[in-house]
Protein backbone atom coordinates (compact mmCIF):
# COMPACT_ATOMS: atom_id res chain seq x y z
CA UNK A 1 0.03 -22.61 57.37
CA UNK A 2 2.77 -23.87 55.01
CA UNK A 3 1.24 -27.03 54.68
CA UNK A 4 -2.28 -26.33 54.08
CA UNK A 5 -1.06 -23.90 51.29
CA UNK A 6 0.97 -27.11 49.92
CA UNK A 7 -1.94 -28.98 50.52
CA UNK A 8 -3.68 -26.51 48.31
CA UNK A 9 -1.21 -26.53 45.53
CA UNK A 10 -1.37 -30.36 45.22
CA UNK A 11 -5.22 -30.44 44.72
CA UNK A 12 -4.99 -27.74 42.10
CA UNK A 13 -2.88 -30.09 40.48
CA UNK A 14 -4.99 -33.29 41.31
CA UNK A 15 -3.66 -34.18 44.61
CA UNK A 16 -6.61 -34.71 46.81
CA UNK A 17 -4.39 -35.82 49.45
CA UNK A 18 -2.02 -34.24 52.11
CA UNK A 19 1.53 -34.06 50.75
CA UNK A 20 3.97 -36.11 52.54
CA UNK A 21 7.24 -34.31 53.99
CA UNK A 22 8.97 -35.58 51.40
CA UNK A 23 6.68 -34.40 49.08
CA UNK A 24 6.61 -30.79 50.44
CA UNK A 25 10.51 -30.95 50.43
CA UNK A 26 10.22 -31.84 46.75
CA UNK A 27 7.78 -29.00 46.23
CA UNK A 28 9.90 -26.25 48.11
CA UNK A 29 12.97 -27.45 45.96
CA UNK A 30 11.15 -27.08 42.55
CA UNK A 31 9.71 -23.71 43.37
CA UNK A 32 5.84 -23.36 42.55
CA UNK A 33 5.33 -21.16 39.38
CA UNK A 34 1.95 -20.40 38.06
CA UNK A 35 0.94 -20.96 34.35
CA UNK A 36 1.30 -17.14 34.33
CA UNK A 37 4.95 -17.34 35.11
CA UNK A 38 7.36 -15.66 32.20
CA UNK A 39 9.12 -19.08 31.45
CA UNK A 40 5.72 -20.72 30.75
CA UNK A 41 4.41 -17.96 28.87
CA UNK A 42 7.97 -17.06 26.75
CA UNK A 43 9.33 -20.61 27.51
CA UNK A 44 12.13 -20.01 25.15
CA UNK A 45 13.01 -16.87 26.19
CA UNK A 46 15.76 -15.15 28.43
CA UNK A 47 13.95 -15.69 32.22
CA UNK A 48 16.86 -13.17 34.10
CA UNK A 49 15.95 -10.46 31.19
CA UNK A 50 17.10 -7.35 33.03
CA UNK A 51 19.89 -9.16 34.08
CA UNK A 52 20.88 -10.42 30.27
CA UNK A 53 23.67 -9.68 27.93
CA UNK A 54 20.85 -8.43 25.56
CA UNK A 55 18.97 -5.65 27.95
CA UNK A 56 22.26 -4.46 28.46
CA UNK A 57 23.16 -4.22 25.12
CA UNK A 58 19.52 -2.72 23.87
CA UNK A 59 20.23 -0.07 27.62
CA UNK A 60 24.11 0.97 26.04
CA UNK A 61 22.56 1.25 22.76
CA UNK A 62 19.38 3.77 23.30
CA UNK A 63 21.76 5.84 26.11
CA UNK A 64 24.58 6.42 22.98
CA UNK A 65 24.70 8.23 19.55
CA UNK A 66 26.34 7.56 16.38
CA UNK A 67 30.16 8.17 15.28
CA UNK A 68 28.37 11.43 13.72
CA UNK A 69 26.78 12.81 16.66
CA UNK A 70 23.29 11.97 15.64
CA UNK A 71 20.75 11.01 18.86
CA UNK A 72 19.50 7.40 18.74
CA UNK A 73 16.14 5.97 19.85
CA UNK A 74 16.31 5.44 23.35
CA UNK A 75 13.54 2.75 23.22
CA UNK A 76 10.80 4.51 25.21
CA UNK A 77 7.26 4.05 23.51
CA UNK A 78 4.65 6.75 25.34
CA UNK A 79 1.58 4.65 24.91
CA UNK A 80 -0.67 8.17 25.03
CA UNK A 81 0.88 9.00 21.56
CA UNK A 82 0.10 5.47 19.94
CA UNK A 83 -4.04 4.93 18.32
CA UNK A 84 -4.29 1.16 19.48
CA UNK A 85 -7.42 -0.80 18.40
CA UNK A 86 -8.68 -4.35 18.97
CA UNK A 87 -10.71 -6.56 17.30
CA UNK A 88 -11.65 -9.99 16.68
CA UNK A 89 -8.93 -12.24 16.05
CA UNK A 90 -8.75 -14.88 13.26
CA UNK A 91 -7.71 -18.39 13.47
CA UNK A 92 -7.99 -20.88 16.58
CA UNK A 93 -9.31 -19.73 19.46
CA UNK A 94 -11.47 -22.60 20.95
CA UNK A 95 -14.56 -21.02 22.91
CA UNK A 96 -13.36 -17.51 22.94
CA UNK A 97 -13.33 -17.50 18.59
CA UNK A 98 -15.06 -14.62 17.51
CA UNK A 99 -16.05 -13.93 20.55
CA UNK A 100 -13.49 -11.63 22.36
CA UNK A 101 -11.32 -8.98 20.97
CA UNK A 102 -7.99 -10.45 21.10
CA UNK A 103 -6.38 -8.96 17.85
CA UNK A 104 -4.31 -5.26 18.69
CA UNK A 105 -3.90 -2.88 15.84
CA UNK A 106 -1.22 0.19 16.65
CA UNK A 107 -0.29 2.95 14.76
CA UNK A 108 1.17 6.40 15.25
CA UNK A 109 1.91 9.34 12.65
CA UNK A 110 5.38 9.02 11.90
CA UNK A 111 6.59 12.42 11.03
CA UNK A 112 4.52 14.18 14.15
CA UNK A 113 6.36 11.64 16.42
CA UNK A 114 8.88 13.52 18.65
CA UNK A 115 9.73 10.72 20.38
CA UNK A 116 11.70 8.91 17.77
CA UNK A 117 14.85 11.56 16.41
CA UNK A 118 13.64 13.31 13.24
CA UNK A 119 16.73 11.44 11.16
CA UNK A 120 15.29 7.98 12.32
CA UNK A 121 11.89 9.22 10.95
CA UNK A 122 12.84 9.91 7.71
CA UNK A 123 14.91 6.71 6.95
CA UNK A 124 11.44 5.42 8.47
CA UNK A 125 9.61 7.24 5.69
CA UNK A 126 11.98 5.40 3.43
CA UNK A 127 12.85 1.46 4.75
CA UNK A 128 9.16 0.96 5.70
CA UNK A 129 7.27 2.60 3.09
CA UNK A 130 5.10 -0.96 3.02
CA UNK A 131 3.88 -0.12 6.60
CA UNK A 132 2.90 3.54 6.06
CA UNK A 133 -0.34 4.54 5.08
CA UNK A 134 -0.89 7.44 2.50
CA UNK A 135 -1.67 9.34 5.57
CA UNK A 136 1.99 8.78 7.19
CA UNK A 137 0.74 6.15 9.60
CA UNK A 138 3.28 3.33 10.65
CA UNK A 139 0.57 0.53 11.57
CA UNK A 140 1.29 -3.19 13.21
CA UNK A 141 -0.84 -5.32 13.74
CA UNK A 142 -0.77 -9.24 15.91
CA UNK A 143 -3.54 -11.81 16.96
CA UNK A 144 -1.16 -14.56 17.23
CA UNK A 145 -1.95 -15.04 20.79
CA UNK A 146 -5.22 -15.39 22.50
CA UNK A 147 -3.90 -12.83 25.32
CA UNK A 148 -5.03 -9.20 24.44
CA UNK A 149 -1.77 -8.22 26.35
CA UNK A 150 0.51 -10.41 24.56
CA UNK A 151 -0.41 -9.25 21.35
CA UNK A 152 0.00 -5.31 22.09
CA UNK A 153 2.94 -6.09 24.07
CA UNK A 154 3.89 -8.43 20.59
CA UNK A 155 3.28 -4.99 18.32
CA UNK A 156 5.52 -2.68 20.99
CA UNK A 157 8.05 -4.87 20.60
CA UNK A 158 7.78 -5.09 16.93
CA UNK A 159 7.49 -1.15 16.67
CA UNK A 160 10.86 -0.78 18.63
CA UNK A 161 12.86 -3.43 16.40
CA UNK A 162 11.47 -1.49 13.16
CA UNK A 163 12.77 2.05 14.65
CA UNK A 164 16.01 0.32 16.24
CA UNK A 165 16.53 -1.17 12.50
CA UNK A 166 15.93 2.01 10.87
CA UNK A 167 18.54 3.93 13.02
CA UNK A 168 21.18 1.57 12.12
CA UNK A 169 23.49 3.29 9.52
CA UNK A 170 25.42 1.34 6.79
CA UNK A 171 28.86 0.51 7.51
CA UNK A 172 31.05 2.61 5.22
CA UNK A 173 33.21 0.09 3.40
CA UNK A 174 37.12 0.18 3.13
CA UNK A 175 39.55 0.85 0.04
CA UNK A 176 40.22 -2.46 0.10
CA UNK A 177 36.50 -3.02 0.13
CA UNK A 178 35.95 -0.15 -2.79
CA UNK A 179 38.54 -1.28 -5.00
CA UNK A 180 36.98 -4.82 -4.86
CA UNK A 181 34.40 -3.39 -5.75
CA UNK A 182 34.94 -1.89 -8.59
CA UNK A 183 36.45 -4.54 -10.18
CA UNK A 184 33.65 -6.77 -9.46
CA UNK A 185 31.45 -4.17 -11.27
CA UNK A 186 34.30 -3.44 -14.31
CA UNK A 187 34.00 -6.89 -14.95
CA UNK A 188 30.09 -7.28 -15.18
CA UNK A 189 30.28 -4.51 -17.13
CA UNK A 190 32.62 -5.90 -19.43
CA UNK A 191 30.65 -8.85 -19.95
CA UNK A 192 27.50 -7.35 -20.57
CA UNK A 193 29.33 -5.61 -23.67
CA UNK A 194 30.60 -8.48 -24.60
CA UNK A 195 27.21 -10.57 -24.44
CA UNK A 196 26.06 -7.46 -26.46
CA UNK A 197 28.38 -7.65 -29.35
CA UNK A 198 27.77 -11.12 -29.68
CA UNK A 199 24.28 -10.71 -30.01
CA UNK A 200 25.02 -8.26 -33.05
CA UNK A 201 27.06 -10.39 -34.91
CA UNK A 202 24.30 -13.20 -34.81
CA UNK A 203 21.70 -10.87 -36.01
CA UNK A 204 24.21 -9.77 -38.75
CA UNK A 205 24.75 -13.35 -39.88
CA UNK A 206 20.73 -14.56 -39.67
CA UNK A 207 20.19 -10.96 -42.15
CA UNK A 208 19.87 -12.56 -45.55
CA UNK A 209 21.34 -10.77 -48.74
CA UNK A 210 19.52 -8.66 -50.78
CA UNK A 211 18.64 -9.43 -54.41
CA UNK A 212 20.91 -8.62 -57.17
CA UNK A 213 23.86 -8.19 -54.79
CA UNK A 214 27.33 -8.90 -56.62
């Protein structure tokens, strides 16, 4: 049974012939992945994801709150509450072009979202007002791939880093920090006074003098 499945995989991949024991050794050692496989379809990507340094980063992050108390996004996306659309993607596409509707459109109403905390929503509002329609819509869109599935699963994960970004807060700076800079902006100021004056005094000097001046 082994080897006729072996025998299989080596004439999908142009082996007409029965592979050799060393050749099934060879096989068995390598693993068989299909062109499916994650590391062929992200092939730069983390392969143990759930595993990774960054899942459990992204897991301690959406389980905590901040230093104030305030709820973050936990990461969750409840496709039900999303309007997702496809079309007809642009670019390459070889003999699907035009033809199949590979491009995803999503977009939810930002303020009526309950899933996201209401404070993340309104620094939403404010960070991504380029995004938001005059109707309060967040939309993304992506036909970069010729998968259907790769390009929602390309906007979810673009929705999540926009709502992740927007719950970061600004680090409050130091008094060492604050009184840097306020000399940093003394000084500008200083300058532009300066550049100001001199500006005067040419415009004094151009002025020519009026007639019958002693």
């Amino acid at each position: 049974m082994l080897r006729r499945s072996l025998t299989c995989v080596c004439r999908c991949s142009g082996r007409l012939m029965s592979p050799s024991t060393s050749h099934m050794t060879r096989i068995l050692a390598a693993g068989y992945r299909s062109q499916y496989s994650i590391d062929k379809i992200y092939p730069n990507s983390e392969q143990d994801y759930l595993g990774s340094t960054a899942f459990t980063v992204r897991a301690q992050h959406s389980s905590s709150v901040t230093p104030d108390g305030k709820e973050l996004f936990s990461g969750y996306i409840p496709i039900n509450k999303l309007d997702i659309k496809y079309s007809r993607g642009s670019g390459p596409g070889g003999q699907n072009v035009n033809k199949v509707n590979t491009k995803v459109e999503v977009r939810f109403h930002v303020e009526s979202a309950d899933w996201i905390p209401q404070w993340i929503r309104e620094r939403l509002l404010e960070k991504e007002a380029g995004r938001i329609t005059k109707g309060g819509y967040l939309v993304v869109t992506s036909d970069t791939t010729r998968k259907q599935m790769l390009n929602q699963a390309d906007c979810m994960e673009k929705i999540r880093s926009v709502i992740f970004g927007a719950g970061v807060l600004p680090r409050e700076l130091t008094e060492e920090e604050k009184t840097v800079r306020d000399k940093r902006m003394a000084k500008a100021k200083q300058a532009v006074l300066r550049e100001k004056k001199q500006h005067s005094l040419k415009k004094q000097h151009r002025q020519t003098p009026s007639v019958g001046s002693s």
